[in-house]
Protein backbone atom coordinates (compact mmCIF):
# COMPACT_ATOMS: atom_id res chain seq x y z
CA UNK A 1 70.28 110.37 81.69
CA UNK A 2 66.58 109.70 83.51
CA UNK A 3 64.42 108.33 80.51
CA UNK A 4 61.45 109.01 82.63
CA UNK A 5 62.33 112.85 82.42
CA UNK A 6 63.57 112.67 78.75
CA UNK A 7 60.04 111.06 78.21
CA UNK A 8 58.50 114.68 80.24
CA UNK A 9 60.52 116.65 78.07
CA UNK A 10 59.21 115.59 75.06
CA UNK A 11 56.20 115.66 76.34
CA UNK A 12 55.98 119.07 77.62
CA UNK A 13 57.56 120.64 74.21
CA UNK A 14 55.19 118.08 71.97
CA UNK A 15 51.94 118.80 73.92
CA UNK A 16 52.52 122.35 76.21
CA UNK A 17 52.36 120.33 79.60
CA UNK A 18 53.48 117.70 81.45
CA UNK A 19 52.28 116.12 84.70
CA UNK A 20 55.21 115.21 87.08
CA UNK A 21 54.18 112.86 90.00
CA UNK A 22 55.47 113.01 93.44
CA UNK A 23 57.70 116.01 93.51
CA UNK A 24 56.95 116.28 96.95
CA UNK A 25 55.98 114.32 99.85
CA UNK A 26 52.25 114.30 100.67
CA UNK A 27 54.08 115.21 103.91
CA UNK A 28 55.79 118.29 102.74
CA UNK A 29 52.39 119.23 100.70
CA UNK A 30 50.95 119.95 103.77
CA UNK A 31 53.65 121.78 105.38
CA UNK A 32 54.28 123.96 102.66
CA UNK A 33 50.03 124.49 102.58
CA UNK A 34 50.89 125.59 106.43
CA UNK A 35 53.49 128.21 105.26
CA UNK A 36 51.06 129.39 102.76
CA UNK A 37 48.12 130.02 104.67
CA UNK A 38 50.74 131.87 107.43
CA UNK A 39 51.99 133.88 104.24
CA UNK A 40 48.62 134.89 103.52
CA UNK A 41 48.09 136.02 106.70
CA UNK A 42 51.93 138.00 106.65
CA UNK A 43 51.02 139.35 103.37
CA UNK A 44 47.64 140.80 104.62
CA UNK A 45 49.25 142.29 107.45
CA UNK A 46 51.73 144.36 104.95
CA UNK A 47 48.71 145.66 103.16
CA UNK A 48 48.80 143.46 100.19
CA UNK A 49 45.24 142.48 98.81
CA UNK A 50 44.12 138.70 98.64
CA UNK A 51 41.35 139.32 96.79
CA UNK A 52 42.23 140.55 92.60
CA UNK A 53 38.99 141.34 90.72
CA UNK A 54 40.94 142.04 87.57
CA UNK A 55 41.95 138.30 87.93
CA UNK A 56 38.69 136.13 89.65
CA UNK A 57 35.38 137.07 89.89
CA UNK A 58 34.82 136.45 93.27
CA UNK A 59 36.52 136.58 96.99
CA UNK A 60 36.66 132.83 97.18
CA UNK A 61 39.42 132.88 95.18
CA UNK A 62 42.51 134.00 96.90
CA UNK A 63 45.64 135.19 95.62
CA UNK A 64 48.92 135.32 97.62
CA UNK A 65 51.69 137.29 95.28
CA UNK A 66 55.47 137.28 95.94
CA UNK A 67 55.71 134.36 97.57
CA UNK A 68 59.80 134.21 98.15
CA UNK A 69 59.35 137.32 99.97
CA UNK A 70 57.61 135.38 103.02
CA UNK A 71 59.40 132.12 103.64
CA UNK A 72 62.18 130.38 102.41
CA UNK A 73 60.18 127.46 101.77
CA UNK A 74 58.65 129.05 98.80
CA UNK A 75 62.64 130.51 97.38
CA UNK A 76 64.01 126.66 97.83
CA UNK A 77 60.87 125.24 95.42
CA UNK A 78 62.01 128.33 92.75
CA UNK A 79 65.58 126.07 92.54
CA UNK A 80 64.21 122.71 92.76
CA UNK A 81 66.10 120.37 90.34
CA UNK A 82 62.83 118.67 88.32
CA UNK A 83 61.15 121.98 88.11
CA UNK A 84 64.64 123.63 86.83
CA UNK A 85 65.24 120.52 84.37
CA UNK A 86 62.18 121.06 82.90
CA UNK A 87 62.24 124.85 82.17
CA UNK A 88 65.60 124.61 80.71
CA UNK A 89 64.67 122.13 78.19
CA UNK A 90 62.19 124.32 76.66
CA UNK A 91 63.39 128.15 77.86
CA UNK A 92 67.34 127.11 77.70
CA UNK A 93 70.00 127.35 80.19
CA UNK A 94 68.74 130.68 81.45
CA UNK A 95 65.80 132.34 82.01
CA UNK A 96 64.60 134.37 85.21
CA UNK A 97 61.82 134.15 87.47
CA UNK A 98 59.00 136.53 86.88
CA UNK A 99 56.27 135.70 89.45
CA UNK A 100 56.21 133.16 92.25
CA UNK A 101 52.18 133.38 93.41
CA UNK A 102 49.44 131.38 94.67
CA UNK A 103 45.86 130.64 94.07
CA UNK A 104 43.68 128.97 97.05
CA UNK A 105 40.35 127.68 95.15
CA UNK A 106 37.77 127.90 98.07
CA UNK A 107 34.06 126.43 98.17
CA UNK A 108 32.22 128.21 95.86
CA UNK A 109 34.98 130.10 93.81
CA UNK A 110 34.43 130.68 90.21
CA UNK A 111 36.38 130.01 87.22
CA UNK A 112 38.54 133.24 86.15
CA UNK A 113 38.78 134.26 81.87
CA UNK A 114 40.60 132.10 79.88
CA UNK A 115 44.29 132.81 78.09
CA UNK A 116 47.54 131.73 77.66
CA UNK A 117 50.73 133.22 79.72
CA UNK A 118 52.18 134.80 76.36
CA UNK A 119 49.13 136.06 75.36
CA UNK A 120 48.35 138.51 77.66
CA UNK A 121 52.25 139.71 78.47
CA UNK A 122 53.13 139.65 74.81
CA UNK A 123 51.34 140.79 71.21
CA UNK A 124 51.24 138.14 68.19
CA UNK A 125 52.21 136.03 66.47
CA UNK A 126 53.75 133.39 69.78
CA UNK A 127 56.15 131.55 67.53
CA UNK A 128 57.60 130.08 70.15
CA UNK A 129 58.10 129.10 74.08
CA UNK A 130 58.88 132.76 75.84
CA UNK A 131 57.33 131.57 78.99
CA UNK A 132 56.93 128.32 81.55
CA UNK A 133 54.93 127.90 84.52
CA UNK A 134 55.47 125.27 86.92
CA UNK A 135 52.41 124.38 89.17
CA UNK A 136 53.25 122.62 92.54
CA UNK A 137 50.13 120.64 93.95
CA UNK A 138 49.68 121.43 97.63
CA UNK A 139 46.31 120.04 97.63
CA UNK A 140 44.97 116.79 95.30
CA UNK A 141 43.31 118.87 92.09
CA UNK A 142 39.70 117.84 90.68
CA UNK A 143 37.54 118.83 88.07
CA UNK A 144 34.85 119.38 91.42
CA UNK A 145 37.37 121.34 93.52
CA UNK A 146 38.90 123.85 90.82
CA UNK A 147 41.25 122.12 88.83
CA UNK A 148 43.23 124.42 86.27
CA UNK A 149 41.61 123.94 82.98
CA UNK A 150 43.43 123.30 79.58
CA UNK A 151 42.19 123.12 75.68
CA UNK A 152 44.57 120.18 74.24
CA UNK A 153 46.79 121.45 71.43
CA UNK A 154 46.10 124.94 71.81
CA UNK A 155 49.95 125.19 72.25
CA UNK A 156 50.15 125.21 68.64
CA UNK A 157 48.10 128.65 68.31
CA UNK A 158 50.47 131.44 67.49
CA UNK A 159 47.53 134.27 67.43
CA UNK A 160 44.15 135.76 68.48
CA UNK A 161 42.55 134.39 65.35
CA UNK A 162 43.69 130.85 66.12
CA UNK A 163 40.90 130.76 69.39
CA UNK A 164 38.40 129.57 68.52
CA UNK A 165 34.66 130.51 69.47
CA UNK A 166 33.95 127.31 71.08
CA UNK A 167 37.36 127.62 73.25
CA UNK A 168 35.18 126.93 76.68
CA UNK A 169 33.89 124.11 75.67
CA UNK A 170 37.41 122.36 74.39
CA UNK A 171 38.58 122.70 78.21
CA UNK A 172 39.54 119.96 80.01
CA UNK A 173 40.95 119.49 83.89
CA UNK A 174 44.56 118.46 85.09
CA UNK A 175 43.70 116.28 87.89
CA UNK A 176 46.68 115.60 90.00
CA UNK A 177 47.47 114.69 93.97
CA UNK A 178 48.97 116.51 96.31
CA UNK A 179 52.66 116.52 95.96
CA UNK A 180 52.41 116.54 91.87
CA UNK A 181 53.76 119.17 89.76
CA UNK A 182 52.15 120.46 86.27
CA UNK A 183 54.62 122.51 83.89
CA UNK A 184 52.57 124.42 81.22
CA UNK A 185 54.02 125.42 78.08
CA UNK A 186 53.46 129.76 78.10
CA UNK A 187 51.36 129.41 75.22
CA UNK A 188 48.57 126.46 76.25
CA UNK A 189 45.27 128.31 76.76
CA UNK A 190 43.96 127.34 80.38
CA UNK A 191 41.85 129.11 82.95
CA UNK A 192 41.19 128.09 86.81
CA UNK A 193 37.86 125.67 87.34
CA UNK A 194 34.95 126.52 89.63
CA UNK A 195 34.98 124.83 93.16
CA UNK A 196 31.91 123.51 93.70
CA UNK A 197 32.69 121.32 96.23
CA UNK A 198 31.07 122.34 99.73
CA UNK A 199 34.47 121.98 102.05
CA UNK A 200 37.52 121.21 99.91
CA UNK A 201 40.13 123.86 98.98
CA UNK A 202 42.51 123.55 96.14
CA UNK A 203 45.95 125.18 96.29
CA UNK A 204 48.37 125.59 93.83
CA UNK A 205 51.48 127.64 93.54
CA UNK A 206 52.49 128.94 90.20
CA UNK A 207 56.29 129.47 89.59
CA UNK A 208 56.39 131.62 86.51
CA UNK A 209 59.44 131.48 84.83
CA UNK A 210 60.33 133.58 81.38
CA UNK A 211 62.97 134.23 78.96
CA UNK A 212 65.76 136.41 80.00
CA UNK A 213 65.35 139.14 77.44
CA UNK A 214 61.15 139.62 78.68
CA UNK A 215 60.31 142.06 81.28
CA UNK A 216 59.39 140.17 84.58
CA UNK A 217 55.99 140.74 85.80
CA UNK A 218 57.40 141.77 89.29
CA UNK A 219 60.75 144.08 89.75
CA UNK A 220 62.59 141.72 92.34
CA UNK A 221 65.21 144.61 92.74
CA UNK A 222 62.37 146.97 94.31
CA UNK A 223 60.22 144.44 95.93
CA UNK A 224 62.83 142.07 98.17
CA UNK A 225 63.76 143.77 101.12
CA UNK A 226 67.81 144.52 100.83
CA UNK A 227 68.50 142.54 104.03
CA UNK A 228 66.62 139.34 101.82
CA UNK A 229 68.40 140.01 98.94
CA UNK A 230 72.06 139.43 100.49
CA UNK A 231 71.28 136.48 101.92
CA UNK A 232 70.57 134.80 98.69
CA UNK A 233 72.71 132.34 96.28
CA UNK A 234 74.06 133.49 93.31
CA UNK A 235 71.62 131.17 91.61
CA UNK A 236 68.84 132.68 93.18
CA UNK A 237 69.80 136.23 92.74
CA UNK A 238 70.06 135.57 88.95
CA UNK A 239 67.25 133.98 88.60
CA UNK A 240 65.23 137.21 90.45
CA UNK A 241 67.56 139.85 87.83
CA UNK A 242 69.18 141.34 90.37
CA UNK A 243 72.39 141.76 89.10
CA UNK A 244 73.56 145.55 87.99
CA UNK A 245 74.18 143.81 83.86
CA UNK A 246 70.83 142.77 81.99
CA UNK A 247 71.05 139.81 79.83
CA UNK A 248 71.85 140.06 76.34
CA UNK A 249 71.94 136.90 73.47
CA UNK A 250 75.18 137.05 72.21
CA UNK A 251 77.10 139.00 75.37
CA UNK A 252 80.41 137.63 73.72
CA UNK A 253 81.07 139.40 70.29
CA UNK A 254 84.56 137.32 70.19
CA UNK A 255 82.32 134.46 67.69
CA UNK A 256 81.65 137.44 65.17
CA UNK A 257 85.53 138.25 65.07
CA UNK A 258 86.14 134.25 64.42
CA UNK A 259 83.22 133.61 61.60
CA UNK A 260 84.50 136.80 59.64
CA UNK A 261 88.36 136.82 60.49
CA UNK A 262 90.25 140.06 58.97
CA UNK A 263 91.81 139.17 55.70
C-alpha cells in the first residue's frame, strides 16, 4: 500500500479534490501540449468547432473534444495507473469514460458559468459521487492565467437550493505546475478563471469519467472510427462502452438464489 495515495484518497472523498504532483514529466507536459495543439489543428480540419459559446463566452477559450480520437497519447493518459487508482476509490472498480476534452485558456479568455459535473448531467438531490474528472496540467495553472476555480466544501451540496447567492465570491483557484494532476469530486462546484495574463496560455485536459449505469456524454461506439476501435485493449474498449452487453449492478442473480435458498 502507498500511504501517500491512501492519504489522496481520503482526501479526494473528504474534500471533492485532490492535487496529485508530478504525474508527468515537465518533459512529457510539453510533448503532450505539442500533440494537443496538432489535435486542434486535426480536429479543425474534420470540421469540428474550437470555439463552444454554449460553454465560454469568448473565442479565447478553446475547446478540443474527443481527444482519444487524435493520438494515442491522449488514449494511454485515459489508463494511467494514479488517475485509475483514484477514480476507483470513489466510482468503484468500474466506471466508463464519458468525455476526454481540452480547454486552452488564452490571453484574454473569460471565465465560463459556474456548476458542478452532476449538476448539469443529472436532476437532484446528488447523494453521492456519480462522476470524477481528472485534470492533467500541461501548462503550470495560476489564479492570473485561468486557473479552474473551486468553492471549498461545496461537495457536500446535494441540490439547487444548497448554492448559495454569494457562490462567486466563495471561489478559489487550484494552482498547480505543469505535470500535476487535479481529480474533482462530480459534485464540487468550479468554473474556469479569466486569463488575464498578456502571453501565457493555460492547458488542461479533462478526463471525465462516470458511473457505469449513466449515459456518457459522447457515444464512443458512433464516434471512433471502426479501424480505431480494433486496435484497442480490452481495458480501453470497456472503459469507452463498446461492448454489445451494457452494465448492470447485480449481472449475477446466483447471490439472490444463495440469501433465499428453496426450503
Amino acid at each position: 500500500m502507498d500511504p501517500k495515495l491512501d492519504e489522496a484518497k481520503a482526501h479526494l472523498k473528504e474534500h471533492g479534490w485532490v492535487k496529485i504532483p508530478s504525474v508527468l514529466t515537465k518533459h512529457d507536459a510539453a510533448r503532450t501540449l505539442d500533440r494537443l495543439w496538432k489535435a486542434k489543428a486535426t480536429s479543425e480540419a474534420s470540421g469540428e468547432e474550437t470555439f463552444q459559446p454554449i460553454l465560454d463566452p469568448d473565442p479565447s477559450n478553446v475547446r478540443v473534444f474527443y481527444l482519444p480520437e487524435l493520438d494515442e497519447v491522449f488514449r494511454d493518459m485515459l489508463t494511467h495507473p494514479t488517475g485509475m487508482e483514484l477514480t476507483k476509490s470513489v466510482l468503484g472498480e468500474r466506471f466508463l469514460v464519458s468525455n476526454f476534452s481540452a480547454n486552452i485558456a488564452r490571453p484574454g479568455s473569460q471565465s465560463m458559468a459556474l456548476h458542478s459535473d452532476q449538476s448539469i448531467v443529472l436532476p437532484e438531490p446528488w447523494l453521492d459521487i456519480w462522476a470524477v474528472n481528472v485534470i492533467w496540467c500541461l501548462t503550470r495553472m495560476t489564479k492570473e492565467n485561468g486557473a479552474t476555480l473551486y468553492i471549498p466544501g461545496s461537495n457536500k451540496w446535494t441540490c439547487w437550493d444548497d448554492v448559495p447567492a454569494n457562490a462567486p465570491d466563495l471561489l478559489v483557484p487550484f494552482e498547480a505546475e505543469a505535470g500535476d494532476i487535479v481529480v474533482l469530486d462530480g459534485r464540487l462546484w468550479h468554473t474556469s478563471g479569466s486569463n488575464v495574463t498578456r502571453d501565457e496560455d493555460r492547458a488542461i485536459l479533462f478526463a471525465y469519467y462516470s458511473a457505469p449505469y449513466m449515459r456518457q456524454l459522447v457515444n464512443w461506439t458512433a464516434k471512433l472510427p471502426k479501424e480505431l476501435q480494433k486496435t484497442l485493449s480490452p481495458e480501453l474498449k470497456e472503459l469507452f462502452g463498446l461492448s454489445h452487453i451494457g452494465y448492470v449492478v447485480y449481472g449475477d442473480l446466483r447471490y439472490m438464489a444463495d440469501k433465499y435458498p428453496k426450503s
